[in-house]
Structures are given as structure tokens and as C-alpha cells.
C-alpha atoms as a PDB file:
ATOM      1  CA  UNK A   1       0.000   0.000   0.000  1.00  0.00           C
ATOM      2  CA  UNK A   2       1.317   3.365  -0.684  1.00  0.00           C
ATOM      3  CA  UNK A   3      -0.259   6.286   1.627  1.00  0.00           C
ATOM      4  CA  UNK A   4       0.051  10.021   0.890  1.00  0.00           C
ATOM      5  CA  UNK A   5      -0.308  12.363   4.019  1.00  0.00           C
ATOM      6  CA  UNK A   6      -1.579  15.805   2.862  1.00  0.00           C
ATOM      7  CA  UNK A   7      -2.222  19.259   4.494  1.00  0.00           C
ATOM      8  CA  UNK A   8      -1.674  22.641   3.599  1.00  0.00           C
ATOM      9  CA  UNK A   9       2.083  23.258   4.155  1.00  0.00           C
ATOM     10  CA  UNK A  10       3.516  19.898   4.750  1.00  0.00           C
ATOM     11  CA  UNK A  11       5.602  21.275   8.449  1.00  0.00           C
ATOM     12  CA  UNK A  12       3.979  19.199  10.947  1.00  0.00           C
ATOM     13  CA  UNK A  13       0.885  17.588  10.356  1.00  0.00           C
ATOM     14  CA  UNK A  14       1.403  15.848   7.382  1.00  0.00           C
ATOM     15  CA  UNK A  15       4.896  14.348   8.466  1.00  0.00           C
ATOM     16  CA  UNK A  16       4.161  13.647  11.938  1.00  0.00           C
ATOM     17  CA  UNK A  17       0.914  11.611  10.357  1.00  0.00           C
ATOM     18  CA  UNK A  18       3.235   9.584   8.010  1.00  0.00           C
ATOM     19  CA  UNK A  19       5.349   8.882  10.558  1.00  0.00           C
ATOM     20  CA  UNK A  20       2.200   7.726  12.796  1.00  0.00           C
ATOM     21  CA  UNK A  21       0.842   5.631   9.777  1.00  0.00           C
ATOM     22  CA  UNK A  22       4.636   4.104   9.097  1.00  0.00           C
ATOM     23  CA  UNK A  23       4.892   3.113  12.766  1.00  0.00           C
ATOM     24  CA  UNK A  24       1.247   1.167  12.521  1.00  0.00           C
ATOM     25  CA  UNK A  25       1.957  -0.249   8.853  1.00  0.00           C
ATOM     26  CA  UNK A  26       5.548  -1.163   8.466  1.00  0.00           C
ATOM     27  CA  UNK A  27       5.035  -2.758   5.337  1.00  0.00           C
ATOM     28  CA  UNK A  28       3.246   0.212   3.769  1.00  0.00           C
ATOM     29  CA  UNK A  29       5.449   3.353   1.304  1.00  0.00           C
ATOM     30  CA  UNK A  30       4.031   6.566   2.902  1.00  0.00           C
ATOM     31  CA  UNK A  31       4.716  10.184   1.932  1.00  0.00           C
ATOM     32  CA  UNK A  32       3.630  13.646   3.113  1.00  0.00           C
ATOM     33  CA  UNK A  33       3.103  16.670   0.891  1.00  0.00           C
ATOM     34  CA  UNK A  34       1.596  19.870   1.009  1.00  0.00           C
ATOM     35  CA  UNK A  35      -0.389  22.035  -0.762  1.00  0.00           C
ATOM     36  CA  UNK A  36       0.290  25.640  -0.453  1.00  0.00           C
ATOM     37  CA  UNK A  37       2.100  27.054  -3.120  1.00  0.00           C
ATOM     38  CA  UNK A  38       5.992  28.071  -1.619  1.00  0.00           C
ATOM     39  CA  UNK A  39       6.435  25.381   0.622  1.00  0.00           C
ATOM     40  CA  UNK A  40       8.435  22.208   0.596  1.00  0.00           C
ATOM     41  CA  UNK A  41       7.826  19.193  -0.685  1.00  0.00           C
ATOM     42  CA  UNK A  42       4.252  20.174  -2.942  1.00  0.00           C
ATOM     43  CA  UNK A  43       1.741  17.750  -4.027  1.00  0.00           C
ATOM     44  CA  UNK A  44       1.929  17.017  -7.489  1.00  0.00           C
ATOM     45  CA  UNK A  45       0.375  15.152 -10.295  1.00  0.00           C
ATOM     46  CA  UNK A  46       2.948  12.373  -9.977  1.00  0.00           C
ATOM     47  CA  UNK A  47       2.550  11.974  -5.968  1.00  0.00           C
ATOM     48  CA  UNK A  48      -1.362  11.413  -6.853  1.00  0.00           C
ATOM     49  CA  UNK A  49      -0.877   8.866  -9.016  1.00  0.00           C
ATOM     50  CA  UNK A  50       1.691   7.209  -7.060  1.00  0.00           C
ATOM     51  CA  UNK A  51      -0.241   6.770  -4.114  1.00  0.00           C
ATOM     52  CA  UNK A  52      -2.922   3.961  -3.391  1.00  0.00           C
ATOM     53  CA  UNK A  53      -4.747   5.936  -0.977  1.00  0.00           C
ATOM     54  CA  UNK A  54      -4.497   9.344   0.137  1.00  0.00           C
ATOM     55  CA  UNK A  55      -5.466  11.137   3.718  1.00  0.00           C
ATOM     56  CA  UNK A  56      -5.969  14.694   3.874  1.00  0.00           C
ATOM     57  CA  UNK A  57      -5.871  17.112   7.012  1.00  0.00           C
ATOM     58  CA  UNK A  58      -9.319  17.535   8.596  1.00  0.00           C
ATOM     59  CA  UNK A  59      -8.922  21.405   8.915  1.00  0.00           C
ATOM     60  CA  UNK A  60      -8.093  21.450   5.194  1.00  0.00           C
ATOM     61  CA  UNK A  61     -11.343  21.610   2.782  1.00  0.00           C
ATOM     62  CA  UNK A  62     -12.297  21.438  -0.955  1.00  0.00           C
ATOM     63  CA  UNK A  63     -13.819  24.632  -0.737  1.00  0.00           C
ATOM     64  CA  UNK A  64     -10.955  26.514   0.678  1.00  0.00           C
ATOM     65  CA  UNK A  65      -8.670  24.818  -2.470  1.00  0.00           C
ATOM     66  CA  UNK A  66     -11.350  26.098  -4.778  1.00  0.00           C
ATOM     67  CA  UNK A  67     -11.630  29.494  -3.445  1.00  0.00           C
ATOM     68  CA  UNK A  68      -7.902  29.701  -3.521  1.00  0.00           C
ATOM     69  CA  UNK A  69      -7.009  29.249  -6.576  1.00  0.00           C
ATOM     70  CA  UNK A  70      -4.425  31.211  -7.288  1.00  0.00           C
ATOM     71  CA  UNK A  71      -2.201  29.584  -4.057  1.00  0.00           C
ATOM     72  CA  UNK A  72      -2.532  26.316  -5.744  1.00  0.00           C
ATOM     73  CA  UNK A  73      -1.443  26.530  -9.715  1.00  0.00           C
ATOM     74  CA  UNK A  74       0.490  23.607  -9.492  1.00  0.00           C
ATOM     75  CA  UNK A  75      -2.577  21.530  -8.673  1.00  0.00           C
ATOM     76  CA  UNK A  76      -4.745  23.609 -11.587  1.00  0.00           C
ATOM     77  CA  UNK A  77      -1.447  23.047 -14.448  1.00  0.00           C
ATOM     78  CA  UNK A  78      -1.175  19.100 -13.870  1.00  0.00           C
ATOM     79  CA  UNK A  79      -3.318  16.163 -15.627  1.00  0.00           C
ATOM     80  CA  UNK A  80      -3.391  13.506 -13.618  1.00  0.00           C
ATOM     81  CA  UNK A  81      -4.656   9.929 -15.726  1.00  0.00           C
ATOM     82  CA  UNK A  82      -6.466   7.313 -14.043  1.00  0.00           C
ATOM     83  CA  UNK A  83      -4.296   4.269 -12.978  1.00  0.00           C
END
């Protein structure tokens, strides 16, 4: 199983999470990523389509990606295929 950990900037939730899922499933490839535009380690079309399932941050919504827009081009310029 790969897992992919996501919340806005990728500083301490997301990472902290991977490590909690890593601990639990040894077996399993996890990653964290973020989603704010300027921060390390971005979400990306590739880390979507790498991962089998993917948990995002309670605190961080659909609408507030949508109504954000321009924070988040690199999820707006990517295609991401089905598996």
C-alpha cells in the first residue's frame, strides 16, 4: 500500500501523520506533501498517481482549495490519468 499524508504546508501535520501511519503499517510506502504554493515538498500530479490511498488534514477543505485558486497553480497546471 502506498499512503500520501496531505495538508496545507507539509511542516507538521502531514509528516508527523506519516510517521504515525509508518509506525502502525511497516510494510506500507508513505509520503507527506503539502499544498500551499511556496512550501516544501508540494503535491503534485505524480505523488497522486503514485499513491494507493491518500489522507488529507481535517482542517483542510475542498472549498478553501477552490476558493484559492491562485495559491494552488500547481494543482490547476497538472493532468493527472487514471491508474
Amino acid at each position: 500500500m502506498k499512503a500520501l499524508v496531505v495538508c496545507q504546508c507539509n511542516l507538521n501535520r502531514s509528516p508527523t501523520v506519516a510517521k504515525i501511519i509508518q509506525k502502525r503499517h511497516p510494510k506500507w510506502k508513505v509520503r507527506s506533501a503539502g499544498v500551499l504554493y511556496g512550501y516544501p515538498y508540494l503535491i503534485d500530479a505524480s505523488l497522486l498517481k503514485w499513491s494507493d490511498v491518500i489522507y488529507v488534514n481535517k482542517e483542510f477543505g475542498g472549498a478553501k482549495l477552490g476558493s484559492r485558486k491562485e495559491n494552488y497553480p500547481h494543482l490547476y497546471n497538472n493532468e493527472v490519468k487514471e491508474k
